[in-house]
N, C-alpha and C. Protein backbone atom coordinates (compact mmCIF):
# COMPACT_ATOMS: atom_id res chain seq x y z
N UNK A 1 -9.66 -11.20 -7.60
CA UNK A 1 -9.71 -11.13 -6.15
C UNK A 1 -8.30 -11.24 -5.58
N UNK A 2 -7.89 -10.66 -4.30
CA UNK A 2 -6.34 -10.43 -4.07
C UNK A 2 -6.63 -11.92 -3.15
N UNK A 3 -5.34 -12.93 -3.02
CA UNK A 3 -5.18 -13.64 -2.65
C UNK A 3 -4.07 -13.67 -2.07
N UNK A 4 -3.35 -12.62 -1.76
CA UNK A 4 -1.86 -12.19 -1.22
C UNK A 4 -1.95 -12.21 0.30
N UNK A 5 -0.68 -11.87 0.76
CA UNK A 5 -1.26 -11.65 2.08
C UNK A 5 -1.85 -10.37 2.84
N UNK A 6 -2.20 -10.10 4.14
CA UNK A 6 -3.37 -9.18 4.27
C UNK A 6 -2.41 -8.20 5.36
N UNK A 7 -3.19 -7.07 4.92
CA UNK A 7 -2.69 -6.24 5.97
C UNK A 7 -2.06 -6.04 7.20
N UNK A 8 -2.37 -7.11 8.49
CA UNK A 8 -1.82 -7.33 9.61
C UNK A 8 -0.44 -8.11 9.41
N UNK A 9 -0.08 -8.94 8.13
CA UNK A 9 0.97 -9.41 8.03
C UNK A 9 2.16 -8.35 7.33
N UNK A 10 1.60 -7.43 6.20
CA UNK A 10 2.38 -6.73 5.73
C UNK A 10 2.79 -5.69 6.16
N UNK A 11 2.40 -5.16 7.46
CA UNK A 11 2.22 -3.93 7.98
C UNK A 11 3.61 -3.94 8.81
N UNK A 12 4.10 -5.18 9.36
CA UNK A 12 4.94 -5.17 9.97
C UNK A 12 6.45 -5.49 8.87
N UNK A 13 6.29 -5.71 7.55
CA UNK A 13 7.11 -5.59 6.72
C UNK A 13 7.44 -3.58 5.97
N UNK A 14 8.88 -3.90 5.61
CA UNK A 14 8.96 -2.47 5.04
C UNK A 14 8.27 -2.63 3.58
N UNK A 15 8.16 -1.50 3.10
CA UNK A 15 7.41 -1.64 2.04
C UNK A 15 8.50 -2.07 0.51
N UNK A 16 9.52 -2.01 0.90
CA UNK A 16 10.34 -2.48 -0.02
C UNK A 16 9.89 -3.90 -0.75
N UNK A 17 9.56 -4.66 0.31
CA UNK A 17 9.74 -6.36 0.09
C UNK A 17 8.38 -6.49 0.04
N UNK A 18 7.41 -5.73 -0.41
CA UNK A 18 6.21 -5.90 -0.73
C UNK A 18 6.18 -6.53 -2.09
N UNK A 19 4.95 -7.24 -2.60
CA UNK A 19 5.24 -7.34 -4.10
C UNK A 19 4.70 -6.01 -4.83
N UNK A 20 4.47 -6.12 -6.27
CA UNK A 20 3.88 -4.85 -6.99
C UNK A 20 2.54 -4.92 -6.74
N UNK A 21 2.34 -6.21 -6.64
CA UNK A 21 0.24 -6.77 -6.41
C UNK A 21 0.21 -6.10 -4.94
N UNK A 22 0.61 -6.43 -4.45
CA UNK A 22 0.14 -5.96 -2.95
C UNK A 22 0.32 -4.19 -2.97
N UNK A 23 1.10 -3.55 -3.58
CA UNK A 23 1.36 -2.24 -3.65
C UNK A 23 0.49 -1.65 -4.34
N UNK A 24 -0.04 -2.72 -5.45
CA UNK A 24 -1.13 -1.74 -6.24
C UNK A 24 -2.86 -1.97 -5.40
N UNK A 25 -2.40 -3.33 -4.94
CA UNK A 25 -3.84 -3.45 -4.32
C UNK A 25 -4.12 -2.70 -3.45
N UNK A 26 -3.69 -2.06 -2.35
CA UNK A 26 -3.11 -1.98 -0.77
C UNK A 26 -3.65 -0.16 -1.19
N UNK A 27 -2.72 0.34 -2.60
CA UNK A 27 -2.82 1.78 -2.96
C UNK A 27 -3.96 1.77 -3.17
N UNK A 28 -4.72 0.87 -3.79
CA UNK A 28 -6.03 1.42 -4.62
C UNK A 28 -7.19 1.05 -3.63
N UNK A 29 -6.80 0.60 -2.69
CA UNK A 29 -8.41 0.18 -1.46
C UNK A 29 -8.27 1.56 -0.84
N UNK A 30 -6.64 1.87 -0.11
CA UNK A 30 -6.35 2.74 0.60
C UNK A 30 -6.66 4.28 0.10
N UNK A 31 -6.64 4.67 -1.28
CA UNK A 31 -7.68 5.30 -1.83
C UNK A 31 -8.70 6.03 -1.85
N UNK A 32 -9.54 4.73 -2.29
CA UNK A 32 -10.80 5.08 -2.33
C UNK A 32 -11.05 5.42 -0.86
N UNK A 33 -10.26 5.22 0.39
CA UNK A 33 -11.28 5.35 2.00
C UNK A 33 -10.54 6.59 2.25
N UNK A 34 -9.48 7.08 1.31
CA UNK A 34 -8.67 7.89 1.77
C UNK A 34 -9.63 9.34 3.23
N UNK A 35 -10.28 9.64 2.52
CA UNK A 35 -11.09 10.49 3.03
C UNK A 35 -11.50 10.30 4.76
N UNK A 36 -11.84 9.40 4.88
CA UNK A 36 -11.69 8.63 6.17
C UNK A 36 -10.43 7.43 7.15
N UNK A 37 -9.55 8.05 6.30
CA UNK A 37 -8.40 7.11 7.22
C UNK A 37 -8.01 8.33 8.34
N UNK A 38 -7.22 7.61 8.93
CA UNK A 38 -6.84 8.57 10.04
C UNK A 38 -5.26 8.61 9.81
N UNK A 39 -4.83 9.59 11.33
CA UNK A 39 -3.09 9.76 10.42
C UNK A 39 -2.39 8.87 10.34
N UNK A 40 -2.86 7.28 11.05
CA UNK A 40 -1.44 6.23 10.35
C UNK A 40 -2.12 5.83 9.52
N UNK A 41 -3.52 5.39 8.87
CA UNK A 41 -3.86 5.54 7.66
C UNK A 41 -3.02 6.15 6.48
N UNK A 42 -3.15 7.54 6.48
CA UNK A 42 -2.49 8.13 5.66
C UNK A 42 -1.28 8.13 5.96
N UNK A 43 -0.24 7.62 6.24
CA UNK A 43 1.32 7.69 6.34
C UNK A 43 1.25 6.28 6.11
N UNK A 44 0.13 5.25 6.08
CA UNK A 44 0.95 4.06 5.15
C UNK A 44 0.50 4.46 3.80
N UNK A 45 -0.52 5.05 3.59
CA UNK A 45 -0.72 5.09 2.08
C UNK A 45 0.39 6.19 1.71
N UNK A 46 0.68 7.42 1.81
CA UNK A 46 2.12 8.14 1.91
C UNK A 46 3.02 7.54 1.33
N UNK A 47 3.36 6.41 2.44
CA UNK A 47 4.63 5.25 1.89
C UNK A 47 4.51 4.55 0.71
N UNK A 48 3.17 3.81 0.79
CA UNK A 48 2.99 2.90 -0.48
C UNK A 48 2.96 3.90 -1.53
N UNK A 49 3.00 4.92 -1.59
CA UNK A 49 2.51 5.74 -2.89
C UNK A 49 4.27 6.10 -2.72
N UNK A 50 5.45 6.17 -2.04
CA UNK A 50 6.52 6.63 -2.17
C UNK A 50 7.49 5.30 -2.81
N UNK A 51 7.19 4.06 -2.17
CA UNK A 51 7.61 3.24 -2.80
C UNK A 51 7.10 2.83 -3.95
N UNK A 52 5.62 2.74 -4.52
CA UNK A 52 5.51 2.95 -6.16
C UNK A 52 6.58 3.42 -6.94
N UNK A 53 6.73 4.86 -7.03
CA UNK A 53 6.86 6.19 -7.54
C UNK A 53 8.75 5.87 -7.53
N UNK A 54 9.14 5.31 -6.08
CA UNK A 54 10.82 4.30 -6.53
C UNK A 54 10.78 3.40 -7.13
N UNK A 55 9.69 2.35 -7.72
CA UNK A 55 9.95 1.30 -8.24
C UNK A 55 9.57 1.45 -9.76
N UNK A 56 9.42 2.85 -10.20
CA UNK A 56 8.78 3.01 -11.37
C UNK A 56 7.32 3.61 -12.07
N UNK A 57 6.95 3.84 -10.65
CA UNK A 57 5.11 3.76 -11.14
C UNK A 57 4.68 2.14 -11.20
N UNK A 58 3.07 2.25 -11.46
CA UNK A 58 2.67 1.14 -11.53
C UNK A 58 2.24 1.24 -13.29
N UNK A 59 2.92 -0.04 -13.70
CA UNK A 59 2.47 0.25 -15.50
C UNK A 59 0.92 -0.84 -16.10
């Protein structure tokens, strides 16, 4: 279960200073709803999937 902090707090952080947990969690909810987010929906998942992809992928 994610015990990190939640969306309304991280949203106002860049995604740099995210941890990897929150990047993988955050990617993989954002995901599955992909289909139904709307366009700032998809431009945070965008990001989180751009900062992955700089930090290495997720291994």
């Amino acid at each position: 279960m994610y015990t990190r902090r939640d969306m309304s707090a991280l949203i106002m952080e860049e995604k740099s200073s995210w941890s990897k947990g929150e990047l993988q969690y955050y990617h993989n909810a954002l995901s599955q709803i992909a289909p139904y987010l709307n366009e700032e929906g998809t431009t945070i998942l965008r990001e989180i999937n751009k900062e992955i992809i700089e930090r290495g992928g997720i291994h």
